[in-house]
Protein backbone atom coordinates (compact mmCIF):
# COMPACT_ATOMS: atom_id res chain seq x y z
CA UNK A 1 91.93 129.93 52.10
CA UNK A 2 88.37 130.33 50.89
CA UNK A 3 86.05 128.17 50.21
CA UNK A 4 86.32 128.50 46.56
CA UNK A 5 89.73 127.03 46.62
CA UNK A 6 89.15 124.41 48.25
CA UNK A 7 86.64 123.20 46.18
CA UNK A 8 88.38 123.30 43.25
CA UNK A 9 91.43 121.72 44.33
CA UNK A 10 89.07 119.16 45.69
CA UNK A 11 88.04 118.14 42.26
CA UNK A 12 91.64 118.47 40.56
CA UNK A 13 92.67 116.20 43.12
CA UNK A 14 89.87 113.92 43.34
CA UNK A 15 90.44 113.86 39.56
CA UNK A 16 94.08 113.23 39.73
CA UNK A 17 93.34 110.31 41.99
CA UNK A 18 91.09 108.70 38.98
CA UNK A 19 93.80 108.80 36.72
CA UNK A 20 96.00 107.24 38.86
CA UNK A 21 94.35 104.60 39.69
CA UNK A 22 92.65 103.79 36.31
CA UNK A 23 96.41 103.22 35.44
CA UNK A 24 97.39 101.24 38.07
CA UNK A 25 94.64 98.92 37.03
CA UNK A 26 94.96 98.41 33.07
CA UNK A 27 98.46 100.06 32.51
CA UNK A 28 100.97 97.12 33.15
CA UNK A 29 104.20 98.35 35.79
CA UNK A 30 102.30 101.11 36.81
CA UNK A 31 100.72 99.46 39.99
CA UNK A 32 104.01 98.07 41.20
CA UNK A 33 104.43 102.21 41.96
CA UNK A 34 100.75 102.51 42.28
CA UNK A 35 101.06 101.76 46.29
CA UNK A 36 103.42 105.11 46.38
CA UNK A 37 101.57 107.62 43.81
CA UNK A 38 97.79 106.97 45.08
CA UNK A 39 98.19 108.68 48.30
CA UNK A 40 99.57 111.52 47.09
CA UNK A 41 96.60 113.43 45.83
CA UNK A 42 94.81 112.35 49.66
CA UNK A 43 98.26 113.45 51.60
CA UNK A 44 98.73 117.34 49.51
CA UNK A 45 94.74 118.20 49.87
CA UNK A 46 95.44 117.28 53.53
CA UNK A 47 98.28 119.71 53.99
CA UNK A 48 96.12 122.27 52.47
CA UNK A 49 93.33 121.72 54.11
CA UNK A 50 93.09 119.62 57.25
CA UNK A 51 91.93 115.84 57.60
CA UNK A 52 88.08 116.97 58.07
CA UNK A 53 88.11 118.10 54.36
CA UNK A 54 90.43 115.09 53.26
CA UNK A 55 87.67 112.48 55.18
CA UNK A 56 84.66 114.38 53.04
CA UNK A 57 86.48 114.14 49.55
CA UNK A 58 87.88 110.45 50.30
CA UNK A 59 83.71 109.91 51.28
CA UNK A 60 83.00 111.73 47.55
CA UNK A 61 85.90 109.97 45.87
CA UNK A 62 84.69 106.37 47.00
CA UNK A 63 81.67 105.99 45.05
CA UNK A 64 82.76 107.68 41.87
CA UNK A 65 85.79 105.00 41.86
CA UNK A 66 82.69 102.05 42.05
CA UNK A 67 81.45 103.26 38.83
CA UNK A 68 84.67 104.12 36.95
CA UNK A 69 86.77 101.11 38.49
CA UNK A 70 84.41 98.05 39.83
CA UNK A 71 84.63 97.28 43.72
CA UNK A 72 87.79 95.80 42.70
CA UNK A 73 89.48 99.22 43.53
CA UNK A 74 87.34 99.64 46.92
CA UNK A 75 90.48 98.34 49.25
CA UNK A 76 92.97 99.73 47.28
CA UNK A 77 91.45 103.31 47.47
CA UNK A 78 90.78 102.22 51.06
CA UNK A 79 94.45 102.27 51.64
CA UNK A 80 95.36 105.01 49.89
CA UNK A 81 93.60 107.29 51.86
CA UNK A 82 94.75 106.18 55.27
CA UNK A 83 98.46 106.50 53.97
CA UNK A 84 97.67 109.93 52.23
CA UNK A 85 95.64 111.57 55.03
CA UNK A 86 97.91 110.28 57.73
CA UNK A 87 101.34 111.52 55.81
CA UNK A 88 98.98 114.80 55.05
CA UNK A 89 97.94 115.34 58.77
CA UNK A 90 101.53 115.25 59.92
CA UNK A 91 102.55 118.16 57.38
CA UNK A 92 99.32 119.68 58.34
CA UNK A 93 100.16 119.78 61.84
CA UNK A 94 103.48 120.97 61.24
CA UNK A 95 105.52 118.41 63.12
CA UNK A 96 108.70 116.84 62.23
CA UNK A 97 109.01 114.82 59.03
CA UNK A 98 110.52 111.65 60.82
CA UNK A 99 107.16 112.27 63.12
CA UNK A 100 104.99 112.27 59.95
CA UNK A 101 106.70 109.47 58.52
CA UNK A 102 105.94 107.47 61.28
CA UNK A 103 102.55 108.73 61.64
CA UNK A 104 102.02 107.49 57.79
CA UNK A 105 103.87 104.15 58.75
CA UNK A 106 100.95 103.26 60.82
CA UNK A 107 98.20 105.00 58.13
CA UNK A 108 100.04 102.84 55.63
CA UNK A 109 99.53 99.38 58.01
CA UNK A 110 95.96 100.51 59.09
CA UNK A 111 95.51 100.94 55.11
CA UNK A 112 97.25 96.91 54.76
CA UNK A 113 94.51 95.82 57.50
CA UNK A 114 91.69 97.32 55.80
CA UNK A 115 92.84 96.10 52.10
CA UNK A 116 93.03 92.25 53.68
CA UNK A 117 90.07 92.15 55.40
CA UNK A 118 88.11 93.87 52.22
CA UNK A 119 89.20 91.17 49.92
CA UNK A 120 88.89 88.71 52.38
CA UNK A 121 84.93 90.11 52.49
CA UNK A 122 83.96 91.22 49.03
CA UNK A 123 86.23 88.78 47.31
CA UNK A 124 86.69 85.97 49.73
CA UNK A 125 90.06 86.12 48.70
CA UNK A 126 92.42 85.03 52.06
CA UNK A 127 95.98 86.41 50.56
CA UNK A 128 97.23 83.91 54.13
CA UNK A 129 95.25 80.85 52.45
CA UNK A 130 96.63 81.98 49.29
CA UNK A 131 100.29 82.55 50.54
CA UNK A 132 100.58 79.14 51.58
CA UNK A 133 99.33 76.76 48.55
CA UNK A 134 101.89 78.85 46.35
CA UNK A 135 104.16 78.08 48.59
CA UNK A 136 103.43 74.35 48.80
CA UNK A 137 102.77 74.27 44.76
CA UNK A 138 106.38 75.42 44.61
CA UNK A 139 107.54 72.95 47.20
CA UNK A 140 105.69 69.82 45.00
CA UNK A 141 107.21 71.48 41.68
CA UNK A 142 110.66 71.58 43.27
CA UNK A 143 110.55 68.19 44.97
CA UNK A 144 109.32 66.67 41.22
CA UNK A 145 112.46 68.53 39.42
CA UNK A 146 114.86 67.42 41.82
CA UNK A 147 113.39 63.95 42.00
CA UNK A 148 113.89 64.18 37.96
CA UNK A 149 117.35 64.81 37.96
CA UNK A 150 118.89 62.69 41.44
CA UNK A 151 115.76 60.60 41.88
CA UNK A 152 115.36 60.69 45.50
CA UNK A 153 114.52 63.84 47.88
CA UNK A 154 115.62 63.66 51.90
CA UNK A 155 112.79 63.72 54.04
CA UNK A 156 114.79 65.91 56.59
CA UNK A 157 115.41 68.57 53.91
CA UNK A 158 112.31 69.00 52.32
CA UNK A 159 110.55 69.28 55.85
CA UNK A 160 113.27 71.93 56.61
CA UNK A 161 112.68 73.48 53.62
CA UNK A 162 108.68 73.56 54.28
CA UNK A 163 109.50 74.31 58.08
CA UNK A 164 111.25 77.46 56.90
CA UNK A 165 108.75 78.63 53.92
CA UNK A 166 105.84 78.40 56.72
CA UNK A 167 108.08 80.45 59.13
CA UNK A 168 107.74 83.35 56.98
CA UNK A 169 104.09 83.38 56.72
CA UNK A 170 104.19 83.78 60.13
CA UNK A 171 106.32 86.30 59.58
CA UNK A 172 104.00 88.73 57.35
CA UNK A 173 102.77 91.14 60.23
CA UNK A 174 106.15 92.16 60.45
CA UNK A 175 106.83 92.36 56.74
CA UNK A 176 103.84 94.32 56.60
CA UNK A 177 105.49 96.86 58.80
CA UNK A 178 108.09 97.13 56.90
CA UNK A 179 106.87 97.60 53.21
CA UNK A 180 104.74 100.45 55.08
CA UNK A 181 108.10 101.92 56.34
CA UNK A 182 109.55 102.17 52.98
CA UNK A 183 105.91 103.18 51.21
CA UNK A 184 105.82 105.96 53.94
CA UNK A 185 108.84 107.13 53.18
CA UNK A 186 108.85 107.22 49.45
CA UNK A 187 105.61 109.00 49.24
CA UNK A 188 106.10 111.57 51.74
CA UNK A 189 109.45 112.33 49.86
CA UNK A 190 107.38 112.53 46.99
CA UNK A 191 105.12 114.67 48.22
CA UNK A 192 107.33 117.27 49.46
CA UNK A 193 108.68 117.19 46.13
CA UNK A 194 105.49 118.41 44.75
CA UNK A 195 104.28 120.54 46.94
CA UNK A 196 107.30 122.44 46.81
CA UNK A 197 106.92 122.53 43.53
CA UNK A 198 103.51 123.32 43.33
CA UNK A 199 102.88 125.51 46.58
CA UNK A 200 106.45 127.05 46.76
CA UNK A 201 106.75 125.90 50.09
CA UNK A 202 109.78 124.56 51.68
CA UNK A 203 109.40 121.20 52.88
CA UNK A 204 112.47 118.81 53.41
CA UNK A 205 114.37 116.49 55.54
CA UNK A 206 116.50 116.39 58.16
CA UNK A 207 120.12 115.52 57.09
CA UNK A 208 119.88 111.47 57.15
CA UNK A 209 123.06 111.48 59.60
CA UNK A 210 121.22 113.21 62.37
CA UNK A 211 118.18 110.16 62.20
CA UNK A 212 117.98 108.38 65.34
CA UNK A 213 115.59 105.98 67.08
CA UNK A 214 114.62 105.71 71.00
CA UNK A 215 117.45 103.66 73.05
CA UNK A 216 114.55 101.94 74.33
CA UNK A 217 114.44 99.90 70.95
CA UNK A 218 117.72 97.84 72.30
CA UNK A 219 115.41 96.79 75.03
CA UNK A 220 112.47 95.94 72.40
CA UNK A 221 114.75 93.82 70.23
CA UNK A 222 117.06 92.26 73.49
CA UNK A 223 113.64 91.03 74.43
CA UNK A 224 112.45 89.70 71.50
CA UNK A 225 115.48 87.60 70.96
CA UNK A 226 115.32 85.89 74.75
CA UNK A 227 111.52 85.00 73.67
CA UNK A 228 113.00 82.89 70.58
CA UNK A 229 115.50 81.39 72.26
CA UNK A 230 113.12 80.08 74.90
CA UNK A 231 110.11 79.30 73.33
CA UNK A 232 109.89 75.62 72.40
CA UNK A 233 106.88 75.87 70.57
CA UNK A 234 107.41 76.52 66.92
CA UNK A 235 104.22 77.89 65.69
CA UNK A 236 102.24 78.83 68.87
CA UNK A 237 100.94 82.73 69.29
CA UNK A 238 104.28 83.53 71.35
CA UNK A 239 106.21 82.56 68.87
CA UNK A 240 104.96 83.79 66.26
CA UNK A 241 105.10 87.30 67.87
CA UNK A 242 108.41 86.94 69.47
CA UNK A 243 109.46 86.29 65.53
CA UNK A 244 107.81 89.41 64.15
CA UNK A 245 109.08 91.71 66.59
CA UNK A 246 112.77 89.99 66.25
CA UNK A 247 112.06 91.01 62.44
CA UNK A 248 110.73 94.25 63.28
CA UNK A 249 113.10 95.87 65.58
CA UNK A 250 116.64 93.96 63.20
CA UNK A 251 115.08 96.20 60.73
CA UNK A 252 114.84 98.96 62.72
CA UNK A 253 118.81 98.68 63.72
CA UNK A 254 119.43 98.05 60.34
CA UNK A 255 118.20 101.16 59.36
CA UNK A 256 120.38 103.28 62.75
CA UNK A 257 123.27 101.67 61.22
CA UNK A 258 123.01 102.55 57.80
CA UNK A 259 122.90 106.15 59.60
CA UNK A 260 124.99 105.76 61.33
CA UNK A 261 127.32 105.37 58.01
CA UNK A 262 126.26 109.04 57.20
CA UNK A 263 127.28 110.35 60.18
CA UNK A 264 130.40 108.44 60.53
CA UNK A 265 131.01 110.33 56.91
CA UNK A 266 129.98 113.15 57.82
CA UNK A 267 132.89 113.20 60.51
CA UNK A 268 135.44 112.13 59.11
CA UNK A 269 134.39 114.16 55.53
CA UNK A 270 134.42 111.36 53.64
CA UNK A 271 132.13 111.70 50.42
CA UNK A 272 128.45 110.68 50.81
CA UNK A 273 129.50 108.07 47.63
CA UNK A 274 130.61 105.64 50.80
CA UNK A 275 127.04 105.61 52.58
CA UNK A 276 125.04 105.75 49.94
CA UNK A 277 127.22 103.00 48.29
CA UNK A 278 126.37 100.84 51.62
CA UNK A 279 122.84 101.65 51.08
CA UNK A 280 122.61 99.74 47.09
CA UNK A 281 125.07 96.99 48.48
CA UNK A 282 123.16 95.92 51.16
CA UNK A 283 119.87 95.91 49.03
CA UNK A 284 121.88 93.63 46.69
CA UNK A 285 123.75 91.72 49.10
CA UNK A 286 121.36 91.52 52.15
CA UNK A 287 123.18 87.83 53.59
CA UNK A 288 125.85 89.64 53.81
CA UNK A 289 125.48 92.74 55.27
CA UNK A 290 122.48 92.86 57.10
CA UNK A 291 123.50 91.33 60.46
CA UNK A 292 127.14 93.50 60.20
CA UNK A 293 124.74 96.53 59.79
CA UNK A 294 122.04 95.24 62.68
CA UNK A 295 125.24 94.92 65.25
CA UNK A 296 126.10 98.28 63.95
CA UNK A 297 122.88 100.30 64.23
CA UNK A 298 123.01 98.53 68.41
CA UNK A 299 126.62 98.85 69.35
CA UNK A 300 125.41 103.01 68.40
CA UNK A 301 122.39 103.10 70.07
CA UNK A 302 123.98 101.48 73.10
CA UNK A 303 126.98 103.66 73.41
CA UNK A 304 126.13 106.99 71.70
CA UNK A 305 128.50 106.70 69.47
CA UNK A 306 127.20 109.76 67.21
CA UNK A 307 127.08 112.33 70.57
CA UNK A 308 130.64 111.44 71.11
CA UNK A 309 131.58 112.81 67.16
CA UNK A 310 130.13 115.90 68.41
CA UNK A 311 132.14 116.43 71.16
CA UNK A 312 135.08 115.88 69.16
C-alpha cells in the first residue's frame, strides 16, 4: 500500500474517531457503548497499516481532541488507543483471534491504568476515594430508611453489610480484568465485522466449542482459594490479591464451562438454542448458575472432557 493510502485513511479514521467521541460526550446512551466503538477506528488503521503508523496518528489525533473535546477526553482517548492498537496489532500480525483477544485484554487494562491515573492527575478525581463514600452514602441512606420503618438497625448486620461493600473495592483490579475481557471481545468482533465489510477480507472466529484455556489455570485458581482460606487478615495486601485472583480465574472457568456447553451440543447435536440459552440465563441469574458453571468449566479442564468427545 502506498503512501497515498495511508494518508487518507489516516484522516477518515482520525475523523471517524472525532465523531465518535464527540457523541459519547454530549449524546446521552452513547458512551455506555462508547468504551467498545472508540477503538475501532485505532484497531482497523492498525490492521492496515502496522502499530508504527497507528502510534503517529494516535500522536496527531491527541491534540486535535484538546481543542474539539477539552482535556476531559485526554484519558478516554488514552484508552482507546491502547485497546484499538493492541486488538489491531494482533490482526496485523496475523495470529489467532483468541491470541488477539487476549493481547487487547491487556491493551484494554493498560488503557483502565492510564484513564485512572489521568483523572487522578488532571482532575484529582480518585474513582477508589470516590467508590467508597457512595458506598457509605448508601449505607447511611439505607440504615436511616430501615431505622424509619423498624426503628432499630443490628450492629452485626450493618458492619457485615459495610464489611462486604468494602470487600469489593478491593476487589476492582479484578473487575477491571474482566470488563476488559468482555470490551476486548466485543470490539474485536466488531471489528472483524467491518473490516470484512469494508476490506473484503475474511476475518472470523473459531467455533466457540473448540475455546479452551491452559490446564495450568486449575493450578492458578486451586491456589488462590488455599490463600483465602488461610489468610486471617481481612484487608492486608495478601488478601486482597488472593481475592482478585479467586475472582479472576472463577471467571475464567466460568467462561470454559459455558464452552464447554457448546461443545457438549455440538456432540450430542443438540441445537445451539441450549448454549446460547445458558449464556442469557446465567447473565440474568448469576446466584444461581455461576458456581454450577465454575465447577463445570474445572471438572473439564481437569479431565479433558472435550478430547474424550472426539474420540468418540
Amino acid at each position: 500500500m502506498n503512501q497515498t493510502t495511508k494518508i487518507k485513511e489516516g484522516i477518515v479514521y482520525a475523523a471517524i474517531y472525532i465523531i465518535l467521541l464527540l457523541m459519547s460526550i454530549f449524546i446521552p446512551g452513547v458512551a455506555v457503548i462508547g468504551m467498545v466503538l472508540l477503538p475501532l477506528p485505532f484497531m482497523i488503521y492498525t490492521a492496515r497499516f502496522g502499530w508504527k503508523s497507528s502510534v503517529i496518528l494516535a500522536a496527531i489525533i491527541m491534540p486535535i481532541t484538546l481543542i474539539v473535546a477539552t482535556v476531559a477526553s485526554l484519558p478516554i482517548t488514552l484508552l482507546a488507543i491502547c485497546g484499538g492498537i493492541a486488538l489491531g496489532t494482533g490482526v496485523y500480525l496475523k495470529r489467532s483471534s483468541y491470541e488477539i483477544w487476549a493481547q487487547g485484554t491487556v491493551g484494554y487494562v493498560l488503557g483502565m491504568v492510564l484513564f485512572y491515573v489521568l483523572s487522578l492527575l488532571l482532575f484529582h478525581i480518585n474513582w477508589v476515594e470516590e467508590i467508597q463514600v457512595y458506598m457509605q452514602e448508601s449505607i447511611e441512606a439505607s440504615k436511616q430508611m430501615i431505622e424509619s420503618i423498624s426503628g432499630t438497625v443490628p450492629e452485626e448486620q450493618l458492619e457485615l453489610v459495610e464489611e462486604q461493600l468494602y470487600r469489593i473495592i478491593g476487589l476492582l483490579p479484578s473487575f477491571m480484568a474482566i470488563m476488559s475481557i468482555g470490551y476486548a471481545l466485543m470490539t474485536l468482533w466488531l471489528g472483524y465485522k467491518l473490516m470484512n465489510l469494508t476490506y473484503k477480507t475474511k476475518h472470523q472466529f473459531p467455533p466457540v466449542r473448540n475455546m479452551s484455556f491452559p490446564k495450568a489455570l486449575i493450578w492458578y485458581h486451586l491456589i488462590a482459594i488455599i490463600l483465602t482460606w488461610i489468610n486471617a487478615d481481612p484487608g492486608s495486601f495478601m488478601d486482597q490479591a488472593s481475592q482478585n485472583v479467586y475472582t479472576l480465574t472463577g471467571f475464567l472457568m466460568t467462561l470454559q464451562g459455558l464452552t464447554f456447553l457448546f461443545a457438549f451440543a455440538d456432540y450430542k447435536k443438540i441445537t445451539k438454542a441450549f448454549p446460547i440459552g445458558m449464556v442469557v440465563l446465567t447473565f440474568m441469574l448469576p446466584f444461581l448458575l455461576l458456581y454450577p458453571l465454575m465447577i463445570l468449566g474445572i471438572i473439564d479442564l481437569g479431565f479433558s472432557l472435550r478430547a474424550r468427545f472426539s474420540k468418540k
